[in-house]
Protein backbone atom coordinates (compact mmCIF):
# COMPACT_ATOMS: atom_id res chain seq x y z
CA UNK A 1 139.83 61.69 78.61
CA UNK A 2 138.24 64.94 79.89
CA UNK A 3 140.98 67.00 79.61
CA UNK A 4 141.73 66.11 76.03
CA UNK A 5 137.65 67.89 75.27
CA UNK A 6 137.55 71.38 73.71
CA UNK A 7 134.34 73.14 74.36
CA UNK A 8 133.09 75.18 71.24
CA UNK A 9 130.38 77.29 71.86
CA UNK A 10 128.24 79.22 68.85
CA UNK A 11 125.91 81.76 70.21
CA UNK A 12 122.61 82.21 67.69
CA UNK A 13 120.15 84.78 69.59
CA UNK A 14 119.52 83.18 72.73
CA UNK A 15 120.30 79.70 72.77
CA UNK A 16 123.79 78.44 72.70
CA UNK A 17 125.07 75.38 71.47
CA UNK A 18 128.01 73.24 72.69
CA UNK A 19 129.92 71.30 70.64
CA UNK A 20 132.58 68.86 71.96
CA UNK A 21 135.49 68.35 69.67
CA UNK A 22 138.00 65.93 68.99
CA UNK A 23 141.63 65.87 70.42
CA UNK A 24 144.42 66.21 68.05
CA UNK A 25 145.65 62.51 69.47
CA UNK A 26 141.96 61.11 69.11
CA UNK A 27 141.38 59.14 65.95
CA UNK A 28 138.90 60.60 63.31
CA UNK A 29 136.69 57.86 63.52
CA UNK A 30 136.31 57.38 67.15
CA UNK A 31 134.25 60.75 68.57
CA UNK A 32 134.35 60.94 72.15
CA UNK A 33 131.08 60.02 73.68
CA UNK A 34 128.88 63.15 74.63
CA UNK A 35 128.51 61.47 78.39
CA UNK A 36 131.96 61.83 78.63
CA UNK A 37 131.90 65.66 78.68
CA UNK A 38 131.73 67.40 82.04
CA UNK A 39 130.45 70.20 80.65
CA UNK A 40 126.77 71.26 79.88
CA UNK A 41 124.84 73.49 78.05
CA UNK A 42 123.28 76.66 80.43
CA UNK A 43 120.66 79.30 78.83
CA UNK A 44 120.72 82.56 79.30
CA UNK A 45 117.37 84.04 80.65
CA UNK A 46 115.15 84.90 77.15
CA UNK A 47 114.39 88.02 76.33
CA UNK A 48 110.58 88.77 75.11
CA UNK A 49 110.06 91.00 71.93
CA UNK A 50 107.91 93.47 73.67
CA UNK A 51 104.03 94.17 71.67
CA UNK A 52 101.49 93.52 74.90
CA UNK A 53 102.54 96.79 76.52
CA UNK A 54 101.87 98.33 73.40
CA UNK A 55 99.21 96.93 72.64
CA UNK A 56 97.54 98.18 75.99
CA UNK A 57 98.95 102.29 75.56
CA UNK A 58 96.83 101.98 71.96
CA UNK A 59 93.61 100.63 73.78
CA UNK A 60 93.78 103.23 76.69
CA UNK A 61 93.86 105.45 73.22
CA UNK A 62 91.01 104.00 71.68
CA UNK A 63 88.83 104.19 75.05
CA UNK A 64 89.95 107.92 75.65
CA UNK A 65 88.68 108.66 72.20
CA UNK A 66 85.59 106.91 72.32
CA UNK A 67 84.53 108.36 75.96
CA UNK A 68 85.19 111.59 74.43
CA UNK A 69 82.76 111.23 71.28
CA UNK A 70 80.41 109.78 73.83
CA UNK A 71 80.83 112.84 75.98
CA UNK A 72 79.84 115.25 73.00
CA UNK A 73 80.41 118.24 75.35
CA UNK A 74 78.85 120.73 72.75
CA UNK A 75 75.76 119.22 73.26
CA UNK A 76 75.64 118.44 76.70
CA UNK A 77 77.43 121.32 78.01
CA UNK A 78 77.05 125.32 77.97
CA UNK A 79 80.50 126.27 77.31
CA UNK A 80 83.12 123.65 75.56
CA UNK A 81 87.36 123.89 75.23
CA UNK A 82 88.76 123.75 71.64
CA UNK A 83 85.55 124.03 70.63
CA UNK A 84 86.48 123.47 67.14
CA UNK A 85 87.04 119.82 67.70
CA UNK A 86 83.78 119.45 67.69
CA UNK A 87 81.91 116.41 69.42
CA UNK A 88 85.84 115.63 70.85
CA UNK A 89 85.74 118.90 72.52
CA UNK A 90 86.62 119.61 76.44
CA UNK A 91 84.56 120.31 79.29
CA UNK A 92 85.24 123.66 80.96
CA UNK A 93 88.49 123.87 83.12
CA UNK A 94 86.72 124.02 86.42
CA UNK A 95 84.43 121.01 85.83
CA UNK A 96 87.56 119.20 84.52
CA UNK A 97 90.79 120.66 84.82
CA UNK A 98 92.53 117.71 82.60
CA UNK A 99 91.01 117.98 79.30
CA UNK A 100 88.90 115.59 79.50
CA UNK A 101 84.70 114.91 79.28
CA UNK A 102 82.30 115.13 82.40
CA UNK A 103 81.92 112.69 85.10
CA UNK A 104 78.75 111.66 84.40
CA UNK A 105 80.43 110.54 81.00
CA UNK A 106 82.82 108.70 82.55
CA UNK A 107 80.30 106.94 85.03
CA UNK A 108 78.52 105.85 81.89
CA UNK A 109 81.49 104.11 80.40
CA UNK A 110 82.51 102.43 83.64
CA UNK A 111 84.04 104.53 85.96
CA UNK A 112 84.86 103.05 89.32
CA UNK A 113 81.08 104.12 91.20
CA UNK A 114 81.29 102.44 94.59
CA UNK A 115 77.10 102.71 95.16
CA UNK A 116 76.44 100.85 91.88
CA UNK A 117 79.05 98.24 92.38
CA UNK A 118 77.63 97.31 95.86
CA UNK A 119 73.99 98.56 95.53
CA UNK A 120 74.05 97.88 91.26
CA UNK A 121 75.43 94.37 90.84
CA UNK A 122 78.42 96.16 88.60
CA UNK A 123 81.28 94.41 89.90
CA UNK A 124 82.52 94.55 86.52
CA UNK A 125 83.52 98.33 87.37
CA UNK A 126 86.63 97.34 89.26
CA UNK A 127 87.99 96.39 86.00
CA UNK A 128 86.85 98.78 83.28
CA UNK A 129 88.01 101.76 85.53
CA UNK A 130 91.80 101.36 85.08
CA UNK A 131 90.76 101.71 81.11
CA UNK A 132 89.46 104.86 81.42
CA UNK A 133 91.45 108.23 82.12
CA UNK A 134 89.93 111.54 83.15
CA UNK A 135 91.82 113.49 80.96
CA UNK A 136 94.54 114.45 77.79
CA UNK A 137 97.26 114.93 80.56
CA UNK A 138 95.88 112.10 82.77
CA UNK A 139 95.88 109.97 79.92
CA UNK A 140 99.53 110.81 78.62
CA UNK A 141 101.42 110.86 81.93
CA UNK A 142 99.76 107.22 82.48
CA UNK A 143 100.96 105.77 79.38
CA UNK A 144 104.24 107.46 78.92
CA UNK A 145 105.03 105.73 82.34
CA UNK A 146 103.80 102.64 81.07
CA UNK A 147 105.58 102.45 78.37
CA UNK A 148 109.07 103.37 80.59
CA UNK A 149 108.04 100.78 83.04
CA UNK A 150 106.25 98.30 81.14
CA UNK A 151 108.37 97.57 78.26
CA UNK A 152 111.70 96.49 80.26
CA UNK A 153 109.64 94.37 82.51
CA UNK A 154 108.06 92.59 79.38
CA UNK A 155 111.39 92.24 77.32
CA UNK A 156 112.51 90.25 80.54
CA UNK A 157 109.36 88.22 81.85
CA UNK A 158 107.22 88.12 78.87
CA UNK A 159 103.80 89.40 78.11
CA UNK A 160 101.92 86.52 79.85
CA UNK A 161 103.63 87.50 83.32
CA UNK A 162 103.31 91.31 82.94
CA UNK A 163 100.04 91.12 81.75
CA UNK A 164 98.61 89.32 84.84
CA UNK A 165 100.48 91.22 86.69
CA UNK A 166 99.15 94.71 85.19
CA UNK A 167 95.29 93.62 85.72
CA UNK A 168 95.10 91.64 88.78
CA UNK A 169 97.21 95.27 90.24
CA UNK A 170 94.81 97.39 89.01
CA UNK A 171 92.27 95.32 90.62
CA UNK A 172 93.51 95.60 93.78
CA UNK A 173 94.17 99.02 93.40
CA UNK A 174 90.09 99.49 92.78
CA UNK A 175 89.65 97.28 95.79
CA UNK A 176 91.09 99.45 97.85
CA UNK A 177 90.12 102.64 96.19
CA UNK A 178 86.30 101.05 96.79
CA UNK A 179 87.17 100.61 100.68
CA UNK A 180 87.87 104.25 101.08
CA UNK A 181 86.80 106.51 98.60
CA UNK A 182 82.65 106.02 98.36
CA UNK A 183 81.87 110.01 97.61
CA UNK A 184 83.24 110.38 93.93
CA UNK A 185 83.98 108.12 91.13
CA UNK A 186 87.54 106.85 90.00
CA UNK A 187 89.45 106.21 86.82
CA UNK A 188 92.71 105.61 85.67
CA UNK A 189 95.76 102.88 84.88
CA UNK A 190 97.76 104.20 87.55
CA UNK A 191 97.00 101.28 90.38
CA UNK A 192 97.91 98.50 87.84
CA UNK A 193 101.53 101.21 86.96
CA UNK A 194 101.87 101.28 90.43
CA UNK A 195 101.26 97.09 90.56
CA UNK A 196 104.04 97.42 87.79
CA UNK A 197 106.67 99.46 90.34
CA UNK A 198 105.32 97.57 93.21
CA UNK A 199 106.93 94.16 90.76
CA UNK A 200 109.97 95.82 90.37
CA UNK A 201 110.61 96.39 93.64
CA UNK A 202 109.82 92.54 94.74
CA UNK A 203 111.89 91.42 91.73
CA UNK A 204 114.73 92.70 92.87
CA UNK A 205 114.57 91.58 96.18
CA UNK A 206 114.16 87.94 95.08
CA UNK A 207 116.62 88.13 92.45
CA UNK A 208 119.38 90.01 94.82
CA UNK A 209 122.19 87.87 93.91
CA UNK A 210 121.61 88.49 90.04
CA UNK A 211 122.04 92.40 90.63
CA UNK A 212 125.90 94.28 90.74
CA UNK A 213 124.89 97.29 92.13
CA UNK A 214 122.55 95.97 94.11
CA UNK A 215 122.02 98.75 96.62
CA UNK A 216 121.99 101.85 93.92
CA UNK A 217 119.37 100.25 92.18
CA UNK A 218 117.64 100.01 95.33
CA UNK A 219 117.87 103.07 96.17
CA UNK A 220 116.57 104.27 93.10
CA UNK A 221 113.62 102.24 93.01
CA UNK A 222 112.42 103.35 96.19
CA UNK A 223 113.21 106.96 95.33
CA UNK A 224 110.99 107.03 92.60
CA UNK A 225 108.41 104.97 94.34
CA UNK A 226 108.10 107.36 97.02
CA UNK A 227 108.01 110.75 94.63
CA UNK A 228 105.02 108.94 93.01
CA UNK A 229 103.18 108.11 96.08
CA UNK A 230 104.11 111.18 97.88
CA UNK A 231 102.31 113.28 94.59
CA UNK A 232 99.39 111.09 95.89
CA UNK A 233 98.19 113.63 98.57
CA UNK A 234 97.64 116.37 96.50
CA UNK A 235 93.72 116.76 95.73
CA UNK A 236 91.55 115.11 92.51
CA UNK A 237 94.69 111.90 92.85
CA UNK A 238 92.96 108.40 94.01
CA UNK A 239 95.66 107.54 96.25
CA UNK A 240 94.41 104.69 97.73
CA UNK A 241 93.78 103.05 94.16
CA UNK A 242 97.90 103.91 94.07
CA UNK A 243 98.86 101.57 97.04
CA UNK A 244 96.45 99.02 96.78
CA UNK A 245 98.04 98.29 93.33
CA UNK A 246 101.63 99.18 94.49
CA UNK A 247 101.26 96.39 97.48
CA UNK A 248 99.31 93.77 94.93
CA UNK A 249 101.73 93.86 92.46
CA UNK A 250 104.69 93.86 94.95
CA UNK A 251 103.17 90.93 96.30
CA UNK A 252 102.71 89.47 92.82
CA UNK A 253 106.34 90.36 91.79
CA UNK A 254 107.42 87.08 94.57
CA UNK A 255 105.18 84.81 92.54
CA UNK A 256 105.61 86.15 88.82
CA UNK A 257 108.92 87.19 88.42
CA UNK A 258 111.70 84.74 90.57
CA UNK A 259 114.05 83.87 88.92
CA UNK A 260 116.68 80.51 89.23
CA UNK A 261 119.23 81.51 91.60
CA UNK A 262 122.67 79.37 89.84
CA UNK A 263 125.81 80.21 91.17
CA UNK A 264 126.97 80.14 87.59
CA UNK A 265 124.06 82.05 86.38
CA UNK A 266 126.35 84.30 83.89
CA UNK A 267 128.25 81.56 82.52
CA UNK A 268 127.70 79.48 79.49
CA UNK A 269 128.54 76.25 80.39
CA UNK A 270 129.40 74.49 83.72
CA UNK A 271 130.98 71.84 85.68
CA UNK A 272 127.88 69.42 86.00
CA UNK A 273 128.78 68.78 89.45
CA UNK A 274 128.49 72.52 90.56
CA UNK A 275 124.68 72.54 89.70
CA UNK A 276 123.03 74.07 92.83
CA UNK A 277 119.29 74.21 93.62
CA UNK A 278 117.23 76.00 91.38
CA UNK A 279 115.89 78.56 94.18
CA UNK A 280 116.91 79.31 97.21
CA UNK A 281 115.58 78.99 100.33
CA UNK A 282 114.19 82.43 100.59
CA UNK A 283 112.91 82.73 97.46
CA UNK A 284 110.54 79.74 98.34
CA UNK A 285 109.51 81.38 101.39
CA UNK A 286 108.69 84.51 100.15
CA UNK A 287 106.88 82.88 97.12
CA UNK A 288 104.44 80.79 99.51
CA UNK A 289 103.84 83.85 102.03
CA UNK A 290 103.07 86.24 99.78
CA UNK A 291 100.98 83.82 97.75
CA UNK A 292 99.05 83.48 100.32
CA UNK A 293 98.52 86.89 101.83
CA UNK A 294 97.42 87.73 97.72
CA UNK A 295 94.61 84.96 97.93
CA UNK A 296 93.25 86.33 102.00
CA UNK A 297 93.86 90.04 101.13
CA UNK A 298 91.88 89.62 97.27
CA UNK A 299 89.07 87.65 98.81
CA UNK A 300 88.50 89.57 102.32
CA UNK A 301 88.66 92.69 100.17
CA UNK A 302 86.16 92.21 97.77
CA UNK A 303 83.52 90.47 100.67
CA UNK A 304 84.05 93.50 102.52
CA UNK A 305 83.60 95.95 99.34
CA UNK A 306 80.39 94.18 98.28
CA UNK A 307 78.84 94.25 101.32
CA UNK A 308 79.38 98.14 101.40
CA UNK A 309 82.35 98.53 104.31
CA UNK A 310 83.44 101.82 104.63
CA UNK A 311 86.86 101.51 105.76
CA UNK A 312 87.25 105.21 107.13
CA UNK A 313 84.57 104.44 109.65
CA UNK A 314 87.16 102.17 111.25
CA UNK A 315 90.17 104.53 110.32
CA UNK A 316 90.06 108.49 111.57
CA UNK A 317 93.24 109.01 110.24
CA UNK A 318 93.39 107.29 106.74
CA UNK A 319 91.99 110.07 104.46
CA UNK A 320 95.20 112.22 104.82
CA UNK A 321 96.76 109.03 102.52
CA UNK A 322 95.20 109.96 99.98
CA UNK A 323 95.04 113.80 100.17
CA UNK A 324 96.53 116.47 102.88
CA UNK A 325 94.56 119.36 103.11
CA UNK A 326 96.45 122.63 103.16
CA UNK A 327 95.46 126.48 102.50
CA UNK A 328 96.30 126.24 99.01
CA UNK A 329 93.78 123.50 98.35
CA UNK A 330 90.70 121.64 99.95
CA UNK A 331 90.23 117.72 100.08
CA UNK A 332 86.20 117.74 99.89
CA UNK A 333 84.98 114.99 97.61
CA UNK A 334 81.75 115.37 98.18
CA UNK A 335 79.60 115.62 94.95
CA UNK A 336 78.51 119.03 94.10
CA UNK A 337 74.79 119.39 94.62
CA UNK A 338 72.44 122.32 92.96
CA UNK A 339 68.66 123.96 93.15
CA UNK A 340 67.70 124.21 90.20
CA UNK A 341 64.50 126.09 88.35
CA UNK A 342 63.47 126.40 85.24
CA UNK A 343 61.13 129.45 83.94
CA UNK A 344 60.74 129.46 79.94
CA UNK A 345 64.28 130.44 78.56
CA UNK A 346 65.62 130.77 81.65
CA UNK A 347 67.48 128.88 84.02
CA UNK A 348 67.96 129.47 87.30
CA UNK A 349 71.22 127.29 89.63
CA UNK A 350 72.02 127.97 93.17
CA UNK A 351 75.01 125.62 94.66
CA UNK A 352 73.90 123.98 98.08
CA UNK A 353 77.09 123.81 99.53
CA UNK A 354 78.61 128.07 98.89
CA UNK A 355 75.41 129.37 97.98
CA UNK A 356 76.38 130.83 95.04
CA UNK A 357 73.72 131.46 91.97
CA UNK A 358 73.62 131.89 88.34
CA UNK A 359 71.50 132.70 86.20
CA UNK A 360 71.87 131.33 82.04
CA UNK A 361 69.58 131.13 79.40
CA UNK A 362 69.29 127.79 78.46
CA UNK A 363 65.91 126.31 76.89
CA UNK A 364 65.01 123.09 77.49
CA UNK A 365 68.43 122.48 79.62
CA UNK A 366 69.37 118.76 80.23
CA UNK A 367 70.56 116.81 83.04
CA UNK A 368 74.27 116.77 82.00
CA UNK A 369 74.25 120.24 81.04
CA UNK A 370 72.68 121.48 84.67
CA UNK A 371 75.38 119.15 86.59
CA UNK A 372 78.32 120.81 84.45
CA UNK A 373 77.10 124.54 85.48
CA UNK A 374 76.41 123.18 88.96
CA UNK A 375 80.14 121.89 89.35
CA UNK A 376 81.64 125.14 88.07
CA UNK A 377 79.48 127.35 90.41
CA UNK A 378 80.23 124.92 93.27
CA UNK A 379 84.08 124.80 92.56
C-alpha cells in the first residue's frame, strides 16, 4: 500500500536519491515494487564551478599587457608616464587620460575602426575590440564588474551559456557602436558586461515565479542598470556599444537562461500526479519573439554596417545617447588633425582645429610620435 512507503532521501552535492523502504508489517523478503511509489525523484537546478569567467579577466590581462609592450611609448612618444616601466610605460595624460598606450596602438591590435571594417574587409574587428581596453582604470573597472556579474551568472547557467552570451553581447554592442560612432575608434568589454546585466534582467523576468522578493530585486537591477547607462553620456564612454550589448544580451537572457517553471520547484520529491508543464506559456512566447527579433536585428545590423550606414544621418537627436555636452566638457570626436614641418632638429606642429603651435626638437620624428604631440596640443 502507498501509505505504508517511507521516503528516505540522502542528499550527496546535487543529486538526491530516494529510497523507498519497507513497512514494519511488510515481510523482509517481499520489497515493495518501485512502481508502486507515488513519489519521484526532483533535481535541484546544478550549480557550475565557476573557471570561464576567470579565465576571460586573465586574457583581457594578457592582451592589456601585450598592447602595452607593443605600444613602447618611450620610443614612439616624446614624453612617457612611469617612465621607469620602461617599454610598459604610459602615454601622456592628455593623449590618454587612462593609463593606457596611444590610439594608433590600439588600432593596430584591433580596435573597433569603422572605415577599415567597411572600406578594409576587417570584420573581424567587431570581435577583437571588446578584448582590448584603453587603459589601467578602463581595464580594472571592466573586469572587477565582470567578475561581480559574471561569476553568479556562471555558478547558475554554466560556462557554455554565459559564454555565448558574453560574445554574441559584445558583438552587438560593436554593431551598434559601428552604426553611430564612425569618427574615432572603440575598445572595451563593457557591451558584452552590459549583454551580461541586460541577461539578468531577462532572467528574472522569465523566471518570476522562482524569485521571493521578486520586486526588490527588480528594483535593484534596474537601479544599477540605469547608474551604468546614465555614466554613458559623459565624454571618451562608447555608449552606444553599452546598449547595443545591454538589449542583445537581454534578448539573449529569454533564450539562454529559462528555466522549468514546477510548481514544486523547491521540493525534493513530488506527487507524480502534480507534474505540471515544464514552461509556461509565457516563457515560450517570449523565447520565440525574442529569438527572432535576435536573428532580424543581428543580420539587418551588420548589412547595414558593411555597407557603411551612418545611422545619425537618419537620427538628429541620437548623439546626446551617447554623450551630453555641457560647459564642463565637449563631445567632439573628431580626430585631431596637425601641420606639421620638419627643419633639421626641429619640429614644427600647428593643430588645425585651435590653432595652437609648438615647437620640439625632435630628429628624425615618427608618425606615432607627431600624432601623440598633435593630440595633446589639440586637446
Amino acid at each position: 500500500m502507498a501509505s505504508d512507503i517511507q521516503i528516505r532521501v540522502n542528499s550527496r552535492r546535487n543529486n538526491s536519491v530516494i529510497h523507498p523502504l519497507e513497512s514494519d508489517s511488510a515481510p523482509a523478503s517481499a520489497p515493495a515494487p518501485a512502481a508502486a511509489s507515488p513519489f519521484r525523484e526532483i533535481k535541484h537546478f546544478k550549480k557550475w564551478v565557476t573557471w570561464l569567467i576567470p579565465l576571460f579577466v586573465i586574457a583581457n590581462t594578457i592582451v592589456f599587457i601585450i598592447t602595452m609592450s607593443v605600444n613602447n611609448c618611450p620610443k614612439n612618444s616624446v614624453n612617457c608616464i612611469a617612465s621607469f616601466l620602461g617599454r610598459f610605460s604610459f602615454q601622456p595624460f592628455k593623449e590618454n587620460p587612462l593609463l593606457g598606450p596611444s590610439s594608433s596602438t590600439l588600432v593596430k591590435m584591433g580596435a573597433l575602426d569603422v572605415n577599415k571594417v567597411v572600406n578594409g574587409d576587417q570584420g573581424w574587428r567587431l570581435i577583437t575590440c571588446n578584448w582590448l581596453h584603453a587603459g589601467v582604470f578602463h581595464i580594472l573597472a571592466n573586469m572587477l564588474s565582470l567578475l561581480v556579474i559574471g561569476i553568479r551568472l556562471e555558478r547558475e547557467f554554466g560556462f557554455v551559456r554565459i559564454g555565448l552570451l558574453y560574445v554574441i553581447s559584445g558583438l552587438g554592442g560593436s554593431i551598434m557602436s559601428g552604426l553611430f560612432i564612425q569618427s574615432s575608434i572603440s575598445v572595451g568589454a563593457s557591451g558584452a558586461l552590459f549583454g551580461l546585466l541586460g541577461g539578468m534582467l531577462s532572467e528574472l523576468i522569465t523566471n518570476w515565479t522562482l524569485y521571493a522578493s521578486k520586486f526588490a530585486a527588480l528594483l535593484t537591477l534596474v537601479v544599477i542598470i540605469v547608474i551604468n547607462l546614465a555614466v554613458g553620456i559623459l565624454p571618451h564612454v562608447d555608449n552606444f556599444a553599452h546598449i547595443g550589448g545591454f538589449v542583445s544580451g537581454f534578448l539573449l537572457g529569454f533564450v539562454f537562461l529559462i528555466r522549468p517553471q514546477f510548481g514544486w520547484v523547491r521540493q525534493r520529491y513530488a506527487p507524480s500526479a502534480s507534474a505540471k508543464p515544464k514552461f509556461k506559456m509565457y516563457q515560450c512566447i517570449l523565447w520565440v519573439v525574442s529569438l527572432i527579433l535576435l536573428i532580424i536585428g543581428f543580420t539587418v545590423g551588420l548589412v547595414m554596417l558593411l555597407r557603411g550606414f551612418n545611422a545619425n544621418d537618419h537620427c538628429s537627436w541620437c548623439h546626446y545617447l551617447s554623450c551630453v555636452p555641457t560647459s564642463r566638457w565637449s563631445c567632439n570626436t573628431d580626430p585631431a588633425s596637425c601641420l606639421s614641418n620638419q627643419i633639421g632638429n626641429q619640429l614644427n606642429i600647428t593643430c588645425s582645429s585651435n590653432g595652437k603651435s609648438g615647437i620640439y626638437v625632435l630628429p628624425d620624428a615618427s608618425s606615432s610620435q607627431i600624432q601623440g604631440l598633435c593630440i595633446g596640443l589639440c586637446s
